[in-house]
C-alpha atoms as a PDB file:
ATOM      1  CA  UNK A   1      28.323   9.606  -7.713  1.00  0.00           C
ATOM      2  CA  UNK A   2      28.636   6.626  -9.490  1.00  0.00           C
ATOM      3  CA  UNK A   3      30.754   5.227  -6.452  1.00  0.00           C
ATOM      4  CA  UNK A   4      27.626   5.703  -4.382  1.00  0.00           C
ATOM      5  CA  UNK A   5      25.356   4.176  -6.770  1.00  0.00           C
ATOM      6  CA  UNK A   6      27.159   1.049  -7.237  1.00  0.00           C
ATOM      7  CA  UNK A   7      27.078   0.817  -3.273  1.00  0.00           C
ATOM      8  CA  UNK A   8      23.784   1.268  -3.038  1.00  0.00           C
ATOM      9  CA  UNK A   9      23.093  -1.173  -6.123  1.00  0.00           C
ATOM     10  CA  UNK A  10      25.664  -3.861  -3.891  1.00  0.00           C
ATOM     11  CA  UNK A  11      23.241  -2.621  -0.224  1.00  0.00           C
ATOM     12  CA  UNK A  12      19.730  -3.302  -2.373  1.00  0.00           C
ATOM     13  CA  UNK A  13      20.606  -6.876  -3.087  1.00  0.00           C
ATOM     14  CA  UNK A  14      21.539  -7.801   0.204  1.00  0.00           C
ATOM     15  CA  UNK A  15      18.515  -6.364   1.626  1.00  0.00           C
ATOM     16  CA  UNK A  16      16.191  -7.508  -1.012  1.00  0.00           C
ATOM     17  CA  UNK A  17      17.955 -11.097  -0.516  1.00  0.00           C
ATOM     18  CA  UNK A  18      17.221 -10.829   3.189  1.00  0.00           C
ATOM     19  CA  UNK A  19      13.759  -9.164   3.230  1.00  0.00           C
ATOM     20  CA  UNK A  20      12.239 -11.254   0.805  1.00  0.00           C
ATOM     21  CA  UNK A  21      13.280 -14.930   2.606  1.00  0.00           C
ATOM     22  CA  UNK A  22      12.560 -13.525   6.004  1.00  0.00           C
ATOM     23  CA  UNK A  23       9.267 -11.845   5.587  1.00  0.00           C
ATOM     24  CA  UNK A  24      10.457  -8.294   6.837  1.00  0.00           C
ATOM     25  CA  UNK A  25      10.825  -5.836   3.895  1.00  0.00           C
ATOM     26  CA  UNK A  26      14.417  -4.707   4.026  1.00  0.00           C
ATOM     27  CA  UNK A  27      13.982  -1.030   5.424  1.00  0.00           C
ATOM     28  CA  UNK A  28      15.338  -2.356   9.052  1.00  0.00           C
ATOM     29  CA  UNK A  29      18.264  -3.705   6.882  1.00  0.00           C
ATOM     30  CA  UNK A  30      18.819  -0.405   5.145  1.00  0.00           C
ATOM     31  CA  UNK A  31      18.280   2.554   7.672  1.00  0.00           C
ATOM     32  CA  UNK A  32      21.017   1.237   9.799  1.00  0.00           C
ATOM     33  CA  UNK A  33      23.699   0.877   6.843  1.00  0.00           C
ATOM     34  CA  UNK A  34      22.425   4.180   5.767  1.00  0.00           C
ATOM     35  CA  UNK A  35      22.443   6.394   9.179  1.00  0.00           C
ATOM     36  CA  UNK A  36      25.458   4.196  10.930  1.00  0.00           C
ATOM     37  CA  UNK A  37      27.243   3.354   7.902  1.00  0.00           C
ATOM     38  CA  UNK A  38      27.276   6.162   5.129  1.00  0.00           C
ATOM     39  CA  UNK A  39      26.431   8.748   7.957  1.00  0.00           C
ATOM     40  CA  UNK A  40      22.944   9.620   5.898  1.00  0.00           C
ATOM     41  CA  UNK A  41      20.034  11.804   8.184  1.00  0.00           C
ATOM     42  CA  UNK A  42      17.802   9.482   9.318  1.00  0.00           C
ATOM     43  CA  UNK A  43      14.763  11.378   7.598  1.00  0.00           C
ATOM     44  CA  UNK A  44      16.070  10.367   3.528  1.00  0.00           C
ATOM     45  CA  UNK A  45      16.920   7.062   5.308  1.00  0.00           C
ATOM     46  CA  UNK A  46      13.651   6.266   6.545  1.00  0.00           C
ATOM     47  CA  UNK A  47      12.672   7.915   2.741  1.00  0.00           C
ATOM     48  CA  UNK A  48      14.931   5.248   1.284  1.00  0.00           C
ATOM     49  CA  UNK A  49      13.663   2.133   3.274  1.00  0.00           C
ATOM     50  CA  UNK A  50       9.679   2.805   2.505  1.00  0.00           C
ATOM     51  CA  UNK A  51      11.294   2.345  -1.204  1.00  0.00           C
ATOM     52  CA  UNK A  52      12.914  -0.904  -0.140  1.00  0.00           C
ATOM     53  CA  UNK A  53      10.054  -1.920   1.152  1.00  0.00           C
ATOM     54  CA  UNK A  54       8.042  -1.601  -1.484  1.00  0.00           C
ATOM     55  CA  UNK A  55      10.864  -2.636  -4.129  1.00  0.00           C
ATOM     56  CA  UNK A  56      11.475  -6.382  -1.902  1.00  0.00           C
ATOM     57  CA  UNK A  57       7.242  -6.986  -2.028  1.00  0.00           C
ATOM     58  CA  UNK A  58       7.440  -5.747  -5.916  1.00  0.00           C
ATOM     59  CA  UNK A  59      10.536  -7.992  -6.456  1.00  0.00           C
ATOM     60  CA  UNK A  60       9.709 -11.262  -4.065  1.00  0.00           C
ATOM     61  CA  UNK A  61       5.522 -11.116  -4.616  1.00  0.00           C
ATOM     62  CA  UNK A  62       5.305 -11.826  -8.669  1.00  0.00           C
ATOM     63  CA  UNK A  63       7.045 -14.894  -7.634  1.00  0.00           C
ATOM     64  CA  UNK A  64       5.577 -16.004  -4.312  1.00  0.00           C
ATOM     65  CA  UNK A  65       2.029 -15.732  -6.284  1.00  0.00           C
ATOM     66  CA  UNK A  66       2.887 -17.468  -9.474  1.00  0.00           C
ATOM     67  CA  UNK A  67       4.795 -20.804  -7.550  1.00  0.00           C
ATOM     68  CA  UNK A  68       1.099 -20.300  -5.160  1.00  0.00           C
ATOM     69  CA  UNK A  69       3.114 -19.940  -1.851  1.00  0.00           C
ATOM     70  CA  UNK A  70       1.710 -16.736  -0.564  1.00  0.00           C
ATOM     71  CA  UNK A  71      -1.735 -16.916   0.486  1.00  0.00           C
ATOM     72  CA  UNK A  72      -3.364 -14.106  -0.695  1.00  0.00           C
ATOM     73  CA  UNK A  73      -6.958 -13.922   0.870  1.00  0.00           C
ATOM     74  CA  UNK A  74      -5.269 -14.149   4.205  1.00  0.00           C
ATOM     75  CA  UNK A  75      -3.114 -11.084   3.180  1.00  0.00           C
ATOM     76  CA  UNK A  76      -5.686  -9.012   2.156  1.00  0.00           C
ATOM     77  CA  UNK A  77      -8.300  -9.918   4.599  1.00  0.00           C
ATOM     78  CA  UNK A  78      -4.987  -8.617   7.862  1.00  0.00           C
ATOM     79  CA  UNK A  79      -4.762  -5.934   5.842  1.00  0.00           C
ATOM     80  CA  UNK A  80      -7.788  -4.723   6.655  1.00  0.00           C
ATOM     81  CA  UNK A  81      -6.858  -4.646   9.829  1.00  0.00           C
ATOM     82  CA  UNK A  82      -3.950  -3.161   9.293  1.00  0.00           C
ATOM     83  CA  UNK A  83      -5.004  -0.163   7.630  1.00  0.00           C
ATOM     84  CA  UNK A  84      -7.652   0.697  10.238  1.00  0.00           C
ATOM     85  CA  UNK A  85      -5.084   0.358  13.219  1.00  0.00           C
ATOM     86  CA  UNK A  86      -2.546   3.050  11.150  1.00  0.00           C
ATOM     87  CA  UNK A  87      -5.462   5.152  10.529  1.00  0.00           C
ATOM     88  CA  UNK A  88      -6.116   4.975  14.475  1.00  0.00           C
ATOM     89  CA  UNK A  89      -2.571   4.979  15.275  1.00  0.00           C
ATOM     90  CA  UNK A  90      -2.261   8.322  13.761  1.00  0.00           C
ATOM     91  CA  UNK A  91      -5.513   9.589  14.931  1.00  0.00           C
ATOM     92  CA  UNK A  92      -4.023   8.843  18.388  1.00  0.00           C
ATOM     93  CA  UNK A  93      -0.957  10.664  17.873  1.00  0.00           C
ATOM     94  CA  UNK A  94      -0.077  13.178  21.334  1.00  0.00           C
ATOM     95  CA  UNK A  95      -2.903  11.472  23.339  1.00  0.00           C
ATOM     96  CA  UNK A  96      -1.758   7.712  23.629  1.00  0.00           C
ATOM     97  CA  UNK A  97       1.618   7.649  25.561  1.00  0.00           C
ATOM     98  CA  UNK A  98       4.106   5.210  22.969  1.00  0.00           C
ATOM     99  CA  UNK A  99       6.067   3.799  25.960  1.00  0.00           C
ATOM    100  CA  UNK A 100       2.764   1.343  26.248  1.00  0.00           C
ATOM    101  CA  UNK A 101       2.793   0.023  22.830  1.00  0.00           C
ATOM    102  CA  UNK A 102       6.579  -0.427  22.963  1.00  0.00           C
ATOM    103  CA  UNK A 103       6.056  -2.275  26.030  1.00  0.00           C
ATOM    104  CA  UNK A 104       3.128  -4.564  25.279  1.00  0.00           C
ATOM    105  CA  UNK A 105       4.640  -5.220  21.166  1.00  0.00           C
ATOM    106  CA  UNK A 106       7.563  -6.069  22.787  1.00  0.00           C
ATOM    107  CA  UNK A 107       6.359  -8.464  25.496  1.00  0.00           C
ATOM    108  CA  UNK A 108       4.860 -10.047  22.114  1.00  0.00           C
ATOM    109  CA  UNK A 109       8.060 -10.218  19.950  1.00  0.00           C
ATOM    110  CA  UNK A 110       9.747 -11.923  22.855  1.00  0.00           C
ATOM    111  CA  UNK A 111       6.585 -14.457  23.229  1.00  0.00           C
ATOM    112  CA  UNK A 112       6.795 -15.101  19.328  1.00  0.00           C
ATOM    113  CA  UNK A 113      10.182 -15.421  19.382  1.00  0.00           C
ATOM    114  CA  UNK A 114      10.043 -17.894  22.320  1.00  0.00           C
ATOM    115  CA  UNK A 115       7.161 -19.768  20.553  1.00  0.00           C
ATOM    116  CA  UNK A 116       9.206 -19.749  17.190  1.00  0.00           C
ATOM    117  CA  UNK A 117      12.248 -21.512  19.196  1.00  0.00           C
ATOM    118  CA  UNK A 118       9.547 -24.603  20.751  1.00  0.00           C
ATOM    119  CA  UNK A 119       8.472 -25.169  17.293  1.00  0.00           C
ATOM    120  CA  UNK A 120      11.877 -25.430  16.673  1.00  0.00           C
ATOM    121  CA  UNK A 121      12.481 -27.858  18.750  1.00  0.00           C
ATOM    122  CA  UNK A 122       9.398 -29.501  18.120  1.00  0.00           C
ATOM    123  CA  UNK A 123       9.951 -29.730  14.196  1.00  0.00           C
ATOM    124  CA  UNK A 124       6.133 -29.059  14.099  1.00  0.00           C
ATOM    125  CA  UNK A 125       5.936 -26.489  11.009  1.00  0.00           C
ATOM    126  CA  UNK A 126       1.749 -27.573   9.570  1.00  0.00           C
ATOM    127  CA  UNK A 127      -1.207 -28.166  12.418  1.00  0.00           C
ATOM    128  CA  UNK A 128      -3.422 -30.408  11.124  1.00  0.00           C
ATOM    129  CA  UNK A 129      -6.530 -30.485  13.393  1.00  0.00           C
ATOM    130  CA  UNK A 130      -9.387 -32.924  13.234  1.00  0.00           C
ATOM    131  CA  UNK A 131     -11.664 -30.270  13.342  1.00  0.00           C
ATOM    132  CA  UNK A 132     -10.904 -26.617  11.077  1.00  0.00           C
ATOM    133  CA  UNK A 133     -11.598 -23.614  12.691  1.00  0.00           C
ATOM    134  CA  UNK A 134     -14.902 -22.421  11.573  1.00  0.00           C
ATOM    135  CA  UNK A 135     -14.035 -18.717  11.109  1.00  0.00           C
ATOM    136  CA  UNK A 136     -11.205 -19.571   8.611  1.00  0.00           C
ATOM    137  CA  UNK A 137     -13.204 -22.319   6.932  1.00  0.00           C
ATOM    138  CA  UNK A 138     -16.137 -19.936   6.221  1.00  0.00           C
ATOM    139  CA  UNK A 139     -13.421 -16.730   4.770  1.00  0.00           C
ATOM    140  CA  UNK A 140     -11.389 -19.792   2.475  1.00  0.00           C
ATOM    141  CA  UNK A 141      -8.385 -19.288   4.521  1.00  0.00           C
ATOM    142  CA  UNK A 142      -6.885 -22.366   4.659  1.00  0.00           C
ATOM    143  CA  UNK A 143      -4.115 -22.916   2.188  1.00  0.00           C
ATOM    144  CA  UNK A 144      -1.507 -25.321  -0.195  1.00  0.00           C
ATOM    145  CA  UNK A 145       1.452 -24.462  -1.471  1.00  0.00           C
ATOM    146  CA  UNK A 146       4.504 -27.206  -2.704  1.00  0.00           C
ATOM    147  CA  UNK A 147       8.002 -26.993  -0.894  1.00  0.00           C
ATOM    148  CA  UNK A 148      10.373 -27.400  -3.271  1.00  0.00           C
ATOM    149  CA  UNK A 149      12.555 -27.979  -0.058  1.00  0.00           C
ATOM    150  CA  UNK A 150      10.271 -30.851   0.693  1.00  0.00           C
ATOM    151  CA  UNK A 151       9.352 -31.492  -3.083  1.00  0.00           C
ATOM    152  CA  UNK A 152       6.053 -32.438  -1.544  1.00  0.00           C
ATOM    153  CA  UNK A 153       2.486 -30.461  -1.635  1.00  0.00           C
ATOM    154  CA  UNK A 154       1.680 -29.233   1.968  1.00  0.00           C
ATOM    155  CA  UNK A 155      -1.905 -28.626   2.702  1.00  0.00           C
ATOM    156  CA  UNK A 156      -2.352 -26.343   5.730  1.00  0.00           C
ATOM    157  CA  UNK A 157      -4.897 -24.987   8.468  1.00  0.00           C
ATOM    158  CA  UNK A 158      -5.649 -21.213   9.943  1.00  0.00           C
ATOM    159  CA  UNK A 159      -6.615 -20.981  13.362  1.00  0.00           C
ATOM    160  CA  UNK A 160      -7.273 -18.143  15.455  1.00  0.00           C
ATOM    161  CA  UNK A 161      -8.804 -15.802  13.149  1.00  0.00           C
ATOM    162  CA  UNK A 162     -10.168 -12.741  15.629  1.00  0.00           C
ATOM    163  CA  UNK A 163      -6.105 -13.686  17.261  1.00  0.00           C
ATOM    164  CA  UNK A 164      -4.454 -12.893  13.967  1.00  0.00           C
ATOM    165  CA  UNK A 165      -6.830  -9.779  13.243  1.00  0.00           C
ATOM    166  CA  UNK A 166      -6.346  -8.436  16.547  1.00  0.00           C
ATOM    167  CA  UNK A 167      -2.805  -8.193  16.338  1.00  0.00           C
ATOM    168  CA  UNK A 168      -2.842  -7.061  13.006  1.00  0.00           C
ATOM    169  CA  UNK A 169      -4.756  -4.188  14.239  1.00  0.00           C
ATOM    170  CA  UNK A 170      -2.647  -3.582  16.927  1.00  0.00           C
ATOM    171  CA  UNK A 171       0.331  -3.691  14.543  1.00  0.00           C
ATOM    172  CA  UNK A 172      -1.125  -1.062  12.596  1.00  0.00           C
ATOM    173  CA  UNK A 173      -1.747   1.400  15.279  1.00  0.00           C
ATOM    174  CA  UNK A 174       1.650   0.869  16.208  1.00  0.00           C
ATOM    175  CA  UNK A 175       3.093   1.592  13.346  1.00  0.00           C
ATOM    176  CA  UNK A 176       0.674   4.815  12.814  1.00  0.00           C
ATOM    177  CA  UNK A 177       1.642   5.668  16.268  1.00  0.00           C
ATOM    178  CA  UNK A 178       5.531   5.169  16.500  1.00  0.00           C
ATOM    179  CA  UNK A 179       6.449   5.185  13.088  1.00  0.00           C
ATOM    180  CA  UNK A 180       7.682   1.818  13.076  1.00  0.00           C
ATOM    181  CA  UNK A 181       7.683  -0.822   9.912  1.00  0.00           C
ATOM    182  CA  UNK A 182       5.501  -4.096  11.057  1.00  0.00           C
ATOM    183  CA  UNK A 183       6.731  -6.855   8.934  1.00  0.00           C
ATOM    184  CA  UNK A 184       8.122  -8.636  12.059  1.00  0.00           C
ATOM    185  CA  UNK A 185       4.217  -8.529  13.392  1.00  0.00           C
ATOM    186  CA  UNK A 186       2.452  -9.602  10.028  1.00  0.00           C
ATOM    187  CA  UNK A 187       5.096 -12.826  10.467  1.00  0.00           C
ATOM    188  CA  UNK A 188       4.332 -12.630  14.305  1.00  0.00           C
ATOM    189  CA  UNK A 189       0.541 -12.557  13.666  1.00  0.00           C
ATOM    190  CA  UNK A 190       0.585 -15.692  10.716  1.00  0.00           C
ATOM    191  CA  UNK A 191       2.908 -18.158  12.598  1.00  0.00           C
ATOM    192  CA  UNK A 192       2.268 -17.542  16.531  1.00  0.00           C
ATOM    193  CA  UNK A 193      -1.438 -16.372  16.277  1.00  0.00           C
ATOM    194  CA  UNK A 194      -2.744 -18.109  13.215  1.00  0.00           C
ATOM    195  CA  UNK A 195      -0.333 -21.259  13.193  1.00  0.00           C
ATOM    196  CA  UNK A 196       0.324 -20.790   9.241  1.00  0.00           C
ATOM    197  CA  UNK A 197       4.181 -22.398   8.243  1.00  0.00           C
ATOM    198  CA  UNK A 198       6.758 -19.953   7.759  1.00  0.00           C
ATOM    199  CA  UNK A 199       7.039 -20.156   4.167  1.00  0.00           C
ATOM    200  CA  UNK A 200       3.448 -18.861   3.435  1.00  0.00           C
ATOM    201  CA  UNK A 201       4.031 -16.837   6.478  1.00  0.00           C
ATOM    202  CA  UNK A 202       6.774 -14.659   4.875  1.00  0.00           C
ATOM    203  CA  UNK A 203       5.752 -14.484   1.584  1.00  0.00           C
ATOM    204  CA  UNK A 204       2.259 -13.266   2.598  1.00  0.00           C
ATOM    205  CA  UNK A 205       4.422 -10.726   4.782  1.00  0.00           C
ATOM    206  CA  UNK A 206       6.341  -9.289   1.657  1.00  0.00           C
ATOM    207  CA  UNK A 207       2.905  -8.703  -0.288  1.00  0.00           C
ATOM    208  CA  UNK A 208       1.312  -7.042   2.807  1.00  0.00           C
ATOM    209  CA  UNK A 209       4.407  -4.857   3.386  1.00  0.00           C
ATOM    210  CA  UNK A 210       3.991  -3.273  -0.053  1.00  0.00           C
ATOM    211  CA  UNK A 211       0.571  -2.207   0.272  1.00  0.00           C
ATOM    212  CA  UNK A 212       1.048  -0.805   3.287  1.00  0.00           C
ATOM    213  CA  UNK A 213       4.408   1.323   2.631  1.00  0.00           C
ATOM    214  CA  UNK A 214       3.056   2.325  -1.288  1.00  0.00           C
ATOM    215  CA  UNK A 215       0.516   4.432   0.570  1.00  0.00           C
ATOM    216  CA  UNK A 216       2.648   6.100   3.226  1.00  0.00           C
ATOM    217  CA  UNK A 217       5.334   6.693   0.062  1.00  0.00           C
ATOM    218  CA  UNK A 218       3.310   9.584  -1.317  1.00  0.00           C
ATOM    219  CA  UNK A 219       3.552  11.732   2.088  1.00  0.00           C
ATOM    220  CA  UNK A 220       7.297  10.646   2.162  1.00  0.00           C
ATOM    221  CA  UNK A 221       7.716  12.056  -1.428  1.00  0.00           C
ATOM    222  CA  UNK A 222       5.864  14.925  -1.135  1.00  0.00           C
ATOM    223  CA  UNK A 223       7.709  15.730   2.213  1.00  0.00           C
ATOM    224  CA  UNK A 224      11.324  15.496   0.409  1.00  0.00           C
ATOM    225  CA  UNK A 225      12.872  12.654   2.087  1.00  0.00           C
ATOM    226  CA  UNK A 226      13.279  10.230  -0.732  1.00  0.00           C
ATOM    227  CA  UNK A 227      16.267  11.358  -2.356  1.00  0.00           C
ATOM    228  CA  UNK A 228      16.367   9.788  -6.171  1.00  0.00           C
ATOM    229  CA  UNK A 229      19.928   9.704  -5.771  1.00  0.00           C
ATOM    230  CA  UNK A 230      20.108   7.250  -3.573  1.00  0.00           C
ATOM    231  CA  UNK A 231      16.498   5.610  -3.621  1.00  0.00           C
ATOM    232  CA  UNK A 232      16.734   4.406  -7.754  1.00  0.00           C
ATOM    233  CA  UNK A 233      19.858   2.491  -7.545  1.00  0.00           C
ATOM    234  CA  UNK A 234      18.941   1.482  -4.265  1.00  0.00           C
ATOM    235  CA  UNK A 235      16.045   0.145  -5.817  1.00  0.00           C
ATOM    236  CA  UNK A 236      17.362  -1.488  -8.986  1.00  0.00           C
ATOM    237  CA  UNK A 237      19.331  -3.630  -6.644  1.00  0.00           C
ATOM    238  CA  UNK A 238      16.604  -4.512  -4.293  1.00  0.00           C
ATOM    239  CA  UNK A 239      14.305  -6.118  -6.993  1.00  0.00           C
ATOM    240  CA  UNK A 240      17.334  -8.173  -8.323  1.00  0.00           C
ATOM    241  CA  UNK A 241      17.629  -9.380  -4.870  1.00  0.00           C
ATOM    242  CA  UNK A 242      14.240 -10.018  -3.864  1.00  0.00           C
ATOM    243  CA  UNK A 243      13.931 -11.861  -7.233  1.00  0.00           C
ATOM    244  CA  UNK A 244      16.935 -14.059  -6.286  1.00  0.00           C
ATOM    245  CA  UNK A 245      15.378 -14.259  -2.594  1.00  0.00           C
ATOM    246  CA  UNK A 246      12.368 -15.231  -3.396  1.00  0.00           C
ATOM    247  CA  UNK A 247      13.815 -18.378  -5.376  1.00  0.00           C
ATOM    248  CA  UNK A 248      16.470 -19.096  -2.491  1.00  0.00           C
ATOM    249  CA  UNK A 249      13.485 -18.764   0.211  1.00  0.00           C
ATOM    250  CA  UNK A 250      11.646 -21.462  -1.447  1.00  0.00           C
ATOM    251  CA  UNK A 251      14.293 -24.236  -1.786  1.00  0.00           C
ATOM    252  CA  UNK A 252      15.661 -23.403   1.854  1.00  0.00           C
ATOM    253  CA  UNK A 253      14.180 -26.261   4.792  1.00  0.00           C
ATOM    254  CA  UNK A 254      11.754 -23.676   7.088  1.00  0.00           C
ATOM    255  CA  UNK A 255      14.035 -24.820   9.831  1.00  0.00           C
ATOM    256  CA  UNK A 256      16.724 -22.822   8.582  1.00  0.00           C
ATOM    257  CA  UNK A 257      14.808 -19.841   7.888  1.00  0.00           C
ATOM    258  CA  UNK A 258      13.217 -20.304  11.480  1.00  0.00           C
ATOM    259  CA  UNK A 259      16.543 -20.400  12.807  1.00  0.00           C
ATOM    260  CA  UNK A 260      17.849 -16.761  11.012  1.00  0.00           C
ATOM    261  CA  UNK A 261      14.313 -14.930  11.984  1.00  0.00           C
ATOM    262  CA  UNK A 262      14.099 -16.081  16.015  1.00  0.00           C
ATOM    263  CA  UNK A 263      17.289 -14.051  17.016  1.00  0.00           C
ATOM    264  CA  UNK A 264      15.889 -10.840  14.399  1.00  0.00           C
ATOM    265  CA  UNK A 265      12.526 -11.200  16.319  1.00  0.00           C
ATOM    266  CA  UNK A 266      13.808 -11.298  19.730  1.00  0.00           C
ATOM    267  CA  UNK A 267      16.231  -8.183  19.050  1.00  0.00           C
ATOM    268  CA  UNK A 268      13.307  -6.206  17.712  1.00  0.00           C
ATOM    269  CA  UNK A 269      11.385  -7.172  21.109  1.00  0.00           C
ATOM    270  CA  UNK A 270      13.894  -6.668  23.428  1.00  0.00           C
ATOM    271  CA  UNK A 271      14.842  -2.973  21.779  1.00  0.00           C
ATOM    272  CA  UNK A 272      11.567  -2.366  22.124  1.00  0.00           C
ATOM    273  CA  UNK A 273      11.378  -3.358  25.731  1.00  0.00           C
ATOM    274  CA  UNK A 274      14.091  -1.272  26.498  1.00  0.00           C
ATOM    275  CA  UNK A 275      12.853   1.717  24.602  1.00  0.00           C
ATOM    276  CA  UNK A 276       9.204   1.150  26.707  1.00  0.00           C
ATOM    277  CA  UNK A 277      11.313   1.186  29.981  1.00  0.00           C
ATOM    278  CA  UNK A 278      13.453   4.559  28.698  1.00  0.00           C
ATOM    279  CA  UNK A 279      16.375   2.496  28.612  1.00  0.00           C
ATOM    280  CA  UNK A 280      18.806   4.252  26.000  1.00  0.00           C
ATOM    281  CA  UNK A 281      22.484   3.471  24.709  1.00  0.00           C
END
């Protein structure tokens, strides 16, 4: 017992390391250790990465809001969006066939991936544009945060407002519909769509994450498939690491980050591709 729990302390900071500079929770970082790795049934490991999720957002967030890098009326105003695509997503549940969402979400990974890679190349990480977009001028989207990579203040632009919104929503019925974690589309949705940097990009993505999984956490609870044994130390380790993370994220150049999250996005799409097409292995 206390073999397992120090692995699953040593599992929780890696993945709370990992989720909280990339943007993408940590759950597709555990399930796979847990289901591949320690042999676990994949129900107490999906149990065990909604806690990681929420754990990396808890962990990574109180920092990302008191150094002002996460832009929080951006997260909260997707998350609206959000909430109503789950809601649909599992209204739609039996009558929408899935192999259409995995499809078109993957087609969109593979484009945000592909657009992550030119901007890349590019070094372009702020748009400036002469003119602001209206919508996010009139919300107070636009943002500043200081890159301590940089040690400079960078002021930056939203764009694409309805773009962002719509593939939040999308996101959300996705996940309602196939089960599937979406912090790869809230990162999708704030660099491709919306043209934020990375940085503000990712954090925004850890705080959104943890709203999102603390309310599917109760059904998961009440269900039985968050086992304590594993989940607490799981956890304890997790919010070390997305502590540590979310100081490491911030002194990292967004190149490098870029350059870690373009092959994780481009996975994602491709499985999901395959999965759309019935392709198994």
């Amino acid at each position: 017992m206390i073999q397992t729990a120090l692995i699953m302390i040593g599992v929780g900071i890696f993945a709370g390391i990992a989720g909280a500079i990339l943007g993408i929770g940590g759950g597709m970082i555990i399930t796979p250790i847990l289901t591949l790795g320690m042999g676990l049934n994949i129900k107490y490991a999906i149990g065990a990465s909604i806690i990681a999720v929420i754990a990396t957002s808890s962990g990574s967030t109180i920092a990302y809001l008191r150094d002002n890098v996460l832009n929080l009326r951006v997260a909260m105003f997707l998350e609206i969006a959000t909430t109503i695509g789950a809601i649909v997503g599992a209204l739609l549940t039996g009558v929408l066939d899935p192999k259409y969402l995995y499809l078109l979400f993957g087609c969109l990974l593979v484009f945000s991936g592909w657009n992550m890679y030119r901007k890349l190349r590019r070094g372009q990480e702020v748009l400036q544009r002469v003119e602001p977009d209206k919508i996010a001028s009139k919300l107070k989207l636009n943002g500043t945060y200081y890159d301590k990579a940089e040690m400079k203040n960078i002021d930056y632009q939203v764009e694409n407002v309805p773009a962002g919104f719509s593939v939040m929503f999308g996101a959300g019925v996705a996940s309602g519909l196939l089960g599937i974690g979406s912090g790869a589309f809230k990162v999708m949705a704030m660099d491709t769509f919306m043209k934020m940097p990375l940085k503000p990009s990712s954090s925004t993505s850890n705080l959104m994450m943890g709203v999102t999984a603390a309310a599917s956490a109760t059904v998961y609870f009440f269900n039985g498939s968050i086992l304590p044994g594993i989940a607490v130390p799981m956890a304890l380790g997790i919010l070390g690491g997305a502590v540590l993370g979310s100081r490491i994220m911030q002194v990292l150049p967004a190149r490098w980050i870029r350059m870690v999250f373009i092959p994780i996005i481009l996975y994602i799409g491709i499985e999901m591709l395959l999965k759309g097409l019935g392709v198994h292995f």
